[in-house]
Protein backbone atom coordinates (compact mmCIF):
# COMPACT_ATOMS: atom_id res chain seq x y z
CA UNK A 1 0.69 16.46 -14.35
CA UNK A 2 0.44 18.06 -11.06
CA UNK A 3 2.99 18.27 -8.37
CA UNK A 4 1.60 17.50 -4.33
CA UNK A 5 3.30 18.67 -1.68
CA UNK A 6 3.04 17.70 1.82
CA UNK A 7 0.95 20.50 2.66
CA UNK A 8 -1.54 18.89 0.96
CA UNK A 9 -1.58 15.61 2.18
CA UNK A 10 -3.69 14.95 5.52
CA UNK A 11 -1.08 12.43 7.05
CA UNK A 12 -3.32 11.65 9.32
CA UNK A 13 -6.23 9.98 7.10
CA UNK A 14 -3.83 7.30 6.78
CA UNK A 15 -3.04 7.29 10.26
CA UNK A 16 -6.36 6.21 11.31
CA UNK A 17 -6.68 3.24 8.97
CA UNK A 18 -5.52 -0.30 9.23
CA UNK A 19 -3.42 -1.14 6.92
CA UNK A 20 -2.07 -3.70 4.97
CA UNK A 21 0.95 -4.67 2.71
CA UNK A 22 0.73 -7.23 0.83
CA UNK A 23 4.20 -9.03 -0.18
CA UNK A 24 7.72 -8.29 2.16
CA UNK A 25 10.01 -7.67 -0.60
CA UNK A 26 11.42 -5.00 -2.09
CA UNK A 27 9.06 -2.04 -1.92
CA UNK A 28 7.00 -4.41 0.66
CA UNK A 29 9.37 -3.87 3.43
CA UNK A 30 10.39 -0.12 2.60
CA UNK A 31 6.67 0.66 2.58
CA UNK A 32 5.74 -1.05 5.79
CA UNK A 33 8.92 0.36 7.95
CA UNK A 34 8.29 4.03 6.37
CA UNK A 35 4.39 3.54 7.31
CA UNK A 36 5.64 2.56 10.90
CA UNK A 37 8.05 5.25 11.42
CA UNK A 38 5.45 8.00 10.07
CA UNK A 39 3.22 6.93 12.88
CA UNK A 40 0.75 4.58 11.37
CA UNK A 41 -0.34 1.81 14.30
CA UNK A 42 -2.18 -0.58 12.71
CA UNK A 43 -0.13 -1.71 9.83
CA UNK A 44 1.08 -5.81 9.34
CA UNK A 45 2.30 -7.52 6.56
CA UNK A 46 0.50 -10.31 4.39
CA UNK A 47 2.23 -13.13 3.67
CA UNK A 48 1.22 -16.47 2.31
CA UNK A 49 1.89 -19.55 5.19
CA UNK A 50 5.01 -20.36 5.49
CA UNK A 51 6.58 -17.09 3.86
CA UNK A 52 10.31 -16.87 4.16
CA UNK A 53 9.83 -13.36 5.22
CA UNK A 54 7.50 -13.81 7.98
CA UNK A 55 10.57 -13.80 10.28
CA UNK A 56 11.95 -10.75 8.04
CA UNK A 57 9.23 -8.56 8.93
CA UNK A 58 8.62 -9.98 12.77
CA UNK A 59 12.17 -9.17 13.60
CA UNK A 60 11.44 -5.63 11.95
CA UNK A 61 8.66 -5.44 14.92
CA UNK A 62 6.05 -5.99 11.80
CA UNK A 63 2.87 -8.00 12.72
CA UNK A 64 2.27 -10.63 9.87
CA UNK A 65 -1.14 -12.06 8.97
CA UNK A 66 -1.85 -14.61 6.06
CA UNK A 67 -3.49 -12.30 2.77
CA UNK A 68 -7.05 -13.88 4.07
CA UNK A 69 -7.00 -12.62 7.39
CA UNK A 70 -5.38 -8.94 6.59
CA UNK A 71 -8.12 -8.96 3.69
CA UNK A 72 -10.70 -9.06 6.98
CA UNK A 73 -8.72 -6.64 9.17
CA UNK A 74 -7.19 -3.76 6.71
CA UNK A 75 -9.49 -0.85 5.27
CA UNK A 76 -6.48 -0.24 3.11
CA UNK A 77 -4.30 -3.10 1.40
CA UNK A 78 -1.21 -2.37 -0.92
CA UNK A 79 -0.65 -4.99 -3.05
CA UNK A 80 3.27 -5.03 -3.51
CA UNK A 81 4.12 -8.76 -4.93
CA UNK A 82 5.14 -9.33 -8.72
CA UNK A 83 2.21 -9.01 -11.44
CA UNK A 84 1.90 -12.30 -12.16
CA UNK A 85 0.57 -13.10 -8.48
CA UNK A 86 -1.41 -9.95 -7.94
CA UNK A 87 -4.58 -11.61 -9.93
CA UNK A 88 -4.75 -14.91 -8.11
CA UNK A 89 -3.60 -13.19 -4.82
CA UNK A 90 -6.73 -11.03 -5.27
CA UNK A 91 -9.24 -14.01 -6.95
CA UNK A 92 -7.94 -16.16 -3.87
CA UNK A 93 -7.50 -14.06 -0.82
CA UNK A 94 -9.42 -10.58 -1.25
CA UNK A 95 -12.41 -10.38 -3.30
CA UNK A 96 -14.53 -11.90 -1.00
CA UNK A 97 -12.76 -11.27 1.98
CA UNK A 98 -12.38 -7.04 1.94
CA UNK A 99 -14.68 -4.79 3.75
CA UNK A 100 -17.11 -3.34 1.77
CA UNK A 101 -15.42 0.37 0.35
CA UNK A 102 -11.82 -0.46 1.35
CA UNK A 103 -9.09 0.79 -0.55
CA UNK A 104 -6.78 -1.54 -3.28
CA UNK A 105 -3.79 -0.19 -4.10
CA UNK A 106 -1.28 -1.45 -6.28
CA UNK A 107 2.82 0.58 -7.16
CA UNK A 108 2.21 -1.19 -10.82
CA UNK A 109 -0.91 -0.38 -12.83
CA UNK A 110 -0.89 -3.60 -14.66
CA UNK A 111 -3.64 -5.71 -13.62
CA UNK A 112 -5.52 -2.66 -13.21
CA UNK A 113 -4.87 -1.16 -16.66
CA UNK A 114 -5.21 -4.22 -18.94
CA UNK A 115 -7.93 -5.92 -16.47
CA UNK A 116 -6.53 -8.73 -15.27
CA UNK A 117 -8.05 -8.00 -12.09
CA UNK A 118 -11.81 -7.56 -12.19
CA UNK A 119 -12.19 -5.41 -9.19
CA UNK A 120 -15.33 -4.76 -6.76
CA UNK A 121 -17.18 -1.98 -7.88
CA UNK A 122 -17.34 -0.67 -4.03
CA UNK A 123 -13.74 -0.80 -3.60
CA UNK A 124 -11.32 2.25 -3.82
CA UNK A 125 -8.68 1.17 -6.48
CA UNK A 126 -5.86 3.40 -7.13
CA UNK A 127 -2.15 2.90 -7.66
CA UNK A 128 0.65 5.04 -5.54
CA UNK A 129 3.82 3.80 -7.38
CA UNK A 130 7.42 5.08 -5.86
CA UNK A 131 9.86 5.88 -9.18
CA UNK A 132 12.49 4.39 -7.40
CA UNK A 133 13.62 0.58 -5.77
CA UNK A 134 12.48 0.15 -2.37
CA UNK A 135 16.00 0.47 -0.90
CA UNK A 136 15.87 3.81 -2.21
CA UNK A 137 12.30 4.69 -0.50
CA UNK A 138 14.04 3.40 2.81
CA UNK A 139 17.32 5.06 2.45
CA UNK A 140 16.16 8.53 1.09
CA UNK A 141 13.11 8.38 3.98
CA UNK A 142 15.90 7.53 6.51
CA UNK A 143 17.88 10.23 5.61
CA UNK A 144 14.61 12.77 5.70
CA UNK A 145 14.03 13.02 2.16
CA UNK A 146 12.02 11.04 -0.58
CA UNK A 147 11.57 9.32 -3.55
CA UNK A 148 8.29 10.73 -5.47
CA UNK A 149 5.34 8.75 -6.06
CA UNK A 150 3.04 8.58 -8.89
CA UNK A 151 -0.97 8.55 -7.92
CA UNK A 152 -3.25 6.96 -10.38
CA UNK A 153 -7.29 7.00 -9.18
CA UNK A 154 -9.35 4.11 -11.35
CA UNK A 155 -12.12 3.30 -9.31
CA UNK A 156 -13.37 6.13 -6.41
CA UNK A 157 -16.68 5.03 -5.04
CA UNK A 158 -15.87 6.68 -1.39
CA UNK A 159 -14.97 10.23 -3.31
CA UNK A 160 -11.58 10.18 -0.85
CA UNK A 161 -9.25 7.89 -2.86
CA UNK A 162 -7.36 10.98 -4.14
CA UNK A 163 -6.50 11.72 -0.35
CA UNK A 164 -6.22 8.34 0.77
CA UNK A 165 -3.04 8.03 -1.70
CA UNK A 166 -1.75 11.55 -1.25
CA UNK A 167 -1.90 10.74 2.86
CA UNK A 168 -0.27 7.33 1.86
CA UNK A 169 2.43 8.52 -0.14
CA UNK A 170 3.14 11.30 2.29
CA UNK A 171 4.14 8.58 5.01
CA UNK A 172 6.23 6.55 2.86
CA UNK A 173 7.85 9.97 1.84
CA UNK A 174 6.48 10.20 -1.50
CA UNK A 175 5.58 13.66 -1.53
CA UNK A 176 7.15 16.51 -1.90
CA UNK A 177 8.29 18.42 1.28
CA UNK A 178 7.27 21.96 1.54
């Protein structure tokens, strides 16, 4: 295991990506208010129609898309709803709706791991997973700290997924200061 450090995470690759997250629960919302605050413009949130937390994330001055649309718009996508969704979500709504080499990323390797999600070979896939609730990535990035984030790289047809999720994590205060 290796130990990153903000040092060596390029904030700024993430900073000039759209973005989007996918689900407004949780770790949804902590990840898209600690992506705004770190700087990142184009984020929104993708909800299915008529989401319950469409107004949630509005109010939070969050721009929310339906999963179809962000799939068009977003050269990165986090995929932050239970497990049992993630497969359809992605069957439904992404496959054939993602620019070609975007980045998938998932805080739960387990579609990815046991292949419930058959992913596009020209796809970044990689999985930047906070070991801690989402209240506690808000609170402890509110209060100029962190909660550390694991990085898992499956597929890396671009040869910058590694940085991608290190420049992720860093703005949701998942690595290491110093």
């Amino acid at each position: 295991m290796r130990v990153y450090y903000d040092r060596d995470a390029d904030i700024n690759l993430i900073k000039g990506k759209k973005v989007a997250i996918v689900g407004y629960g949780s770790q949804g919302h902590a990840h898209a208010l600690n992506l705004r605050d770190s700087g990142i413009k184009d984020i929104v949130v993708a909800l299915r129609e008529g989401s319950a937390s469409a107004k949630k994330a509005e109010d939070e001055g969050i721009k929310v898309m339906n999963v179809t649309d962000a799939a068009k718009w977003a050269d990165v996508i986090m995929m932050l709803t239970p497990d049992e969704l993630q497969g359809d979500i992605y069957t439904d709504h992404l496959v054939e709706n993602m620019k070609q080499g975007a980045a998938l990323m998932f805080a739960h390797g387990l579609n990815i791991h046991f292949n419930l999600i058959d992913a596009r070979p020209d796809l970044d896939i990689l999985m930047v997973a906070p070991k801690g609730p989402g209240h506690t990535v808000r609170s402890e990035y509110l209060r100029g700290g962190g909660v550390p984030c694991l990085i898992a790289i499956d597929q890396d047809p671009s040869g910058n997924a590694h940085d991608i999720g290190l420049s992720y994590a860093s703005a949701i205060g998942g690595v290491v200061p110093g």
